[in-house]
Protein backbone atom coordinates (compact mmCIF):
# COMPACT_ATOMS: atom_id res chain seq x y z
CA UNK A 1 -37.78 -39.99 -99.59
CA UNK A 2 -34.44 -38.88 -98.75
CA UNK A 3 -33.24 -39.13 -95.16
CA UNK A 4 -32.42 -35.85 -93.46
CA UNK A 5 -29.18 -35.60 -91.80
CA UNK A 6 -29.28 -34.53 -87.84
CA UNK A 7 -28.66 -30.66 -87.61
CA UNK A 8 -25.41 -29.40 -86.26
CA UNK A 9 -27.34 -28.31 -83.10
CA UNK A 10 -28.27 -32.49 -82.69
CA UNK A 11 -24.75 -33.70 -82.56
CA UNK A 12 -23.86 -30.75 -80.19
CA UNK A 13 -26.06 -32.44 -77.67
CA UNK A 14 -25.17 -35.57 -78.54
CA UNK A 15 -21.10 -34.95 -77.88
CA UNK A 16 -22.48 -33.01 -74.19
CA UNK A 17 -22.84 -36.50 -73.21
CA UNK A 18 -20.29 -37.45 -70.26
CA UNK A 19 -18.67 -40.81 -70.20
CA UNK A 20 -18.79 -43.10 -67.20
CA UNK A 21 -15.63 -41.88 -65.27
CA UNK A 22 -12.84 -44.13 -64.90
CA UNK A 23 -10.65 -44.69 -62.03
CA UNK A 24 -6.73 -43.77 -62.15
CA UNK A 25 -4.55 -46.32 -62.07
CA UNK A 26 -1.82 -45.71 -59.56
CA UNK A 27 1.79 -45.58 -60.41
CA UNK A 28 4.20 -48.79 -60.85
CA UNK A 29 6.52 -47.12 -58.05
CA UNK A 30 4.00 -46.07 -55.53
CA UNK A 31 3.70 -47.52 -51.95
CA UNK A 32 0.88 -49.84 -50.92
CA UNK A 33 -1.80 -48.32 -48.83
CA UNK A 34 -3.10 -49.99 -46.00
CA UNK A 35 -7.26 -51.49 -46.27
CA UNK A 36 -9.64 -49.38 -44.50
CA UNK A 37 -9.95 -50.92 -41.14
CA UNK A 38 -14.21 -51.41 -40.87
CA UNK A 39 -14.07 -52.49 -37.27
CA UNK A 40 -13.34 -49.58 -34.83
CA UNK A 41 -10.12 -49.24 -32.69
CA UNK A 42 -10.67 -49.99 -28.90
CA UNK A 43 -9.07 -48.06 -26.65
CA UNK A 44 -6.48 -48.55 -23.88
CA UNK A 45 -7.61 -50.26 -20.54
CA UNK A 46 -6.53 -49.18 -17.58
CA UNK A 47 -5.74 -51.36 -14.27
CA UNK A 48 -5.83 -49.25 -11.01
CA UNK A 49 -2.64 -49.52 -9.41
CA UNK A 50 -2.38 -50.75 -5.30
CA UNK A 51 -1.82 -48.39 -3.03
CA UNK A 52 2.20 -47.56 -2.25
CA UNK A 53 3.28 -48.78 1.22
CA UNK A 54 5.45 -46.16 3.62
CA UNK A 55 7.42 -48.86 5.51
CA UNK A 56 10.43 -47.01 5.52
CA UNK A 57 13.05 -45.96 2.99
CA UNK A 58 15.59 -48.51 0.77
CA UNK A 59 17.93 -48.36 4.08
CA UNK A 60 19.96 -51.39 5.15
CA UNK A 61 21.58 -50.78 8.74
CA UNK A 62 25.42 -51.62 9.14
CA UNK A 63 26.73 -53.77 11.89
CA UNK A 64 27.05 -50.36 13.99
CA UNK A 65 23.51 -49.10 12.97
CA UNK A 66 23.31 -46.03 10.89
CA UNK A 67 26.77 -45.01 9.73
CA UNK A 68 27.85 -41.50 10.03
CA UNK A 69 28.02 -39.74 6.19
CA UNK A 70 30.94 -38.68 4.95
CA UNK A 71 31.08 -35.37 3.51
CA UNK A 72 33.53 -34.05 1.17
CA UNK A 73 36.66 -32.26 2.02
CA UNK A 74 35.84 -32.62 5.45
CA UNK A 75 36.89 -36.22 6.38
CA UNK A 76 37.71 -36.85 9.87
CA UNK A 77 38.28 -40.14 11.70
CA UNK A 78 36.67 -41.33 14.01
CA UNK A 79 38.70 -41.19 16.93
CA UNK A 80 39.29 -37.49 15.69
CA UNK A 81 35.55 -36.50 16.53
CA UNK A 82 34.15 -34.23 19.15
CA UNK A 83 32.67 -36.65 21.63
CA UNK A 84 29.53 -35.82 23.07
CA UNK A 85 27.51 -37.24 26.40
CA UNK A 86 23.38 -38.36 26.31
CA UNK A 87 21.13 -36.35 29.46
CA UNK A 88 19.82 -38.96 31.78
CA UNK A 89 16.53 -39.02 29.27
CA UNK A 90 18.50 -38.87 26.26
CA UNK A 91 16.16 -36.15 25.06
CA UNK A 92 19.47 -34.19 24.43
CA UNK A 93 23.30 -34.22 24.99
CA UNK A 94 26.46 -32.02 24.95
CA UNK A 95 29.66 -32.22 23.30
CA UNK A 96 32.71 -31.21 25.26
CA UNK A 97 33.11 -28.51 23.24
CA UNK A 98 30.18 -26.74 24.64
CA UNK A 99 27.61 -27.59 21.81
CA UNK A 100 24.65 -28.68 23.03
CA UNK A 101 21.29 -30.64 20.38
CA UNK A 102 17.95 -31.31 22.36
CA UNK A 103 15.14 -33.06 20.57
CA UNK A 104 11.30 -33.41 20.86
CA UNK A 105 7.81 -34.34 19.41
CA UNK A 106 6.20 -31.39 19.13
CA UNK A 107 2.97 -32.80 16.65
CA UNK A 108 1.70 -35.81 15.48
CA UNK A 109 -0.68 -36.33 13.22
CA UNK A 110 -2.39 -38.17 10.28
CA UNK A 111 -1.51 -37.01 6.48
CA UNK A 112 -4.38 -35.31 5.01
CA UNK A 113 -2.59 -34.22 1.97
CA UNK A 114 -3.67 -35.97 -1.38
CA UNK A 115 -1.34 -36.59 -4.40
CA UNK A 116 1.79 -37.65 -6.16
CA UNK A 117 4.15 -38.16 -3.22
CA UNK A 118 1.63 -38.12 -0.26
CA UNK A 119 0.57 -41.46 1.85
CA UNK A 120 -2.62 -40.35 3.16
CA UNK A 121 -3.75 -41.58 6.43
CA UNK A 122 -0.36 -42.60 7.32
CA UNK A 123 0.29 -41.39 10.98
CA UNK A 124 3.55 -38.73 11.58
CA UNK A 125 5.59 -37.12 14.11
CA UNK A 126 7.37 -33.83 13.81
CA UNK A 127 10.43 -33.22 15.89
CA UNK A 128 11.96 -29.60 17.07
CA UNK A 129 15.45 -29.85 17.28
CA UNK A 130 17.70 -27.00 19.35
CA UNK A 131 20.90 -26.89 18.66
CA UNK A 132 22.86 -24.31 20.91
CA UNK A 133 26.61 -23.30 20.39
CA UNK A 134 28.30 -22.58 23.43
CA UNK A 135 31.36 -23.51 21.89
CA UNK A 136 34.36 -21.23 20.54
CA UNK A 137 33.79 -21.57 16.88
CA UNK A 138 31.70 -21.27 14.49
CA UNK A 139 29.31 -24.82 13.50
CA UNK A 140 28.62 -25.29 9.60
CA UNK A 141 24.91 -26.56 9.96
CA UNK A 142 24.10 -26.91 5.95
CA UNK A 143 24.82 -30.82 5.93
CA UNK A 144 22.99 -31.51 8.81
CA UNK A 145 21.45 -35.18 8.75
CA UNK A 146 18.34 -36.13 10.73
CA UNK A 147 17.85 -40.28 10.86
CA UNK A 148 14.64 -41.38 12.94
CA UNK A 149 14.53 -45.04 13.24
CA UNK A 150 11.26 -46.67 15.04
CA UNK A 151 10.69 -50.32 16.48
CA UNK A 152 12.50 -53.15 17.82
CA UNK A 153 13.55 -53.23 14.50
CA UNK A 154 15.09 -49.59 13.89
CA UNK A 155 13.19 -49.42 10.70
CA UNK A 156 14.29 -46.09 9.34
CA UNK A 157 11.39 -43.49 9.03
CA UNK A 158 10.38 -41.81 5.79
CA UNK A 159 10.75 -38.05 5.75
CA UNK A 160 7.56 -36.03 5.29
CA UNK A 161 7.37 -32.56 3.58
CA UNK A 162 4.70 -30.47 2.62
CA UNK A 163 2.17 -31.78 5.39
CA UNK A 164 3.37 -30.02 8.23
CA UNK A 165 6.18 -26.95 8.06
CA UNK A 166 9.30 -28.76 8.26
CA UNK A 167 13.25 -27.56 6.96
CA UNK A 168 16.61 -28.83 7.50
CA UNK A 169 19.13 -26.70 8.95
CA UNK A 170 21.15 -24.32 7.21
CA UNK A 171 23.72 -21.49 7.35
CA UNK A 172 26.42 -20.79 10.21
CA UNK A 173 25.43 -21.28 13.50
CA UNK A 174 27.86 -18.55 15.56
CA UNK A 175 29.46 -19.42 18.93
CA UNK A 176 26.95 -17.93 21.44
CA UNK A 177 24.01 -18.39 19.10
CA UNK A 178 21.35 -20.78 19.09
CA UNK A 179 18.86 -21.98 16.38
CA UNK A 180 16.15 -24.67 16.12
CA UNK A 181 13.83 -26.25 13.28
CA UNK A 182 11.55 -28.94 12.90
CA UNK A 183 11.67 -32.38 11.05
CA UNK A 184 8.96 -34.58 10.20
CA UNK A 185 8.87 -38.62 9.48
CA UNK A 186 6.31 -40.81 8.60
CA UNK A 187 5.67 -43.32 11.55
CA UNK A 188 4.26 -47.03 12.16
CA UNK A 189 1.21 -46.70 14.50
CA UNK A 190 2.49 -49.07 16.57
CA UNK A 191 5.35 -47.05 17.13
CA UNK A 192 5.66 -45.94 21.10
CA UNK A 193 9.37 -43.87 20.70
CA UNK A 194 11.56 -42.81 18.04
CA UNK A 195 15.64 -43.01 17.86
CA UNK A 196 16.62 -39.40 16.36
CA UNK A 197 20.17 -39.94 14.78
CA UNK A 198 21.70 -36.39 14.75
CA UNK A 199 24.31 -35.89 12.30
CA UNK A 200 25.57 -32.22 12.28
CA UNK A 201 29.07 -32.20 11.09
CA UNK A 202 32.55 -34.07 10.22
CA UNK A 203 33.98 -32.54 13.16
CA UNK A 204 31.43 -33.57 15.69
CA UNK A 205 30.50 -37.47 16.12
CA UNK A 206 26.74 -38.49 15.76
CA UNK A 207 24.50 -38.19 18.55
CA UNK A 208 21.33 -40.90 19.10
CA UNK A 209 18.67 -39.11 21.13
CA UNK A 210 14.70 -40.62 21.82
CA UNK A 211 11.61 -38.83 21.96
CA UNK A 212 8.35 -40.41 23.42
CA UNK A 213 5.72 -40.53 20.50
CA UNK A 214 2.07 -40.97 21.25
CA UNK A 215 -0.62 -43.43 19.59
CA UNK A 216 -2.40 -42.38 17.51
């Protein structure tokens, strides 16, 4: 008997068949692709870092203790200064040109404030400072310098902002006129008075008064 031969609508079906897929080979020039990394990446570790002391600031002291600044186009030697004379408490002094500083504690406290740039817990002092201008011209107080130096040791005294409303000085202080603001320093506990280091001008030398500071 004569074989039949499959029907056109058999070989259709046949052909519908899909061969086994087969992977593409990847170019001769192409760059080499890193293996699948199975294990999973850790993460960073992190070390807590020590608390920042608030000793004092980078300061080394001359042989004359702290040096008067110099500011510029205003140089004037020493010997060229307005010379000035301590009360009998040193809490202020006069110049003989009639200018007159005063200085005192007029808070202490300990730093509440958290943060980037705060030592909490460290113990402060803030200081009013008068200055009164009895003299016949006018006083430039915009590069006014405050030093506050603490211990047998003068260890200079961090500034402290932010805690407590402190500003420098500023503007032009008119004869006849008087002004005052308040400065604030970080302080040892230990510490029982504080060397203020006035610095007003070029034209006026620099005046050391002391303020009694309080434990705390």
């Amino acid at each position: 008997m004569p074989t039949e031969s499959p029907s056109e609508a058999q070989m259709q079906e046949k052909d519908t068949t899909e061969a086994p897929a087969v992977a593409t080979k990847a170019p001769k020039d192409a760059a080499e692709q890193p293996a699948v990394s199975v294990a999973p990446t850790e993460g960073p570790s992190y070390e807590p870092s020590e608390s920042p002391s608030y000793g004092g600031v980078a300061y080394e002291a001359g042989k004359n203790g702290v040096e008067q600044i110099e500011r510029p186009g205003q140089s004037v030697p020493a010997d060229g200064r307005i010379a000035s004379k301590l009360a009998k408490d040193r809490a202020a002094g006069a110049y003989d040109d009639g200018l007159t500083v005063s200085a005192k504690v007029s808070s202490q406290g300990v730093v509440k404030s958290e943060g980037p740039g705060f030592f909490t817990g460290a113990s402060y002092a803030a200081f009013a400072i008068k200055v009164n201008n009895q003299s016949n011209a006018e006083v430039d107080l915009s590069n006014v310098v405050i030093t506050v130096l603490t211990g047998k040791d003068e260890e200079v005294a961090l500034p402290l902002y932010g805690e407590v409303e402190a500003y420098d000085f500023t503007g032009i202080l008119a004869p006849g006129k008087s002004t005052s603001t308040t400065y604030a320093f970080l302080v040892p506990d230990s510490a029982k008075e504080a060397a203020l280091h006035v610095d007003l001008d070029s034209r006026h030398e620099a005046m050391v008064l002391s303020a009694k500071i309080e434990a705390q």
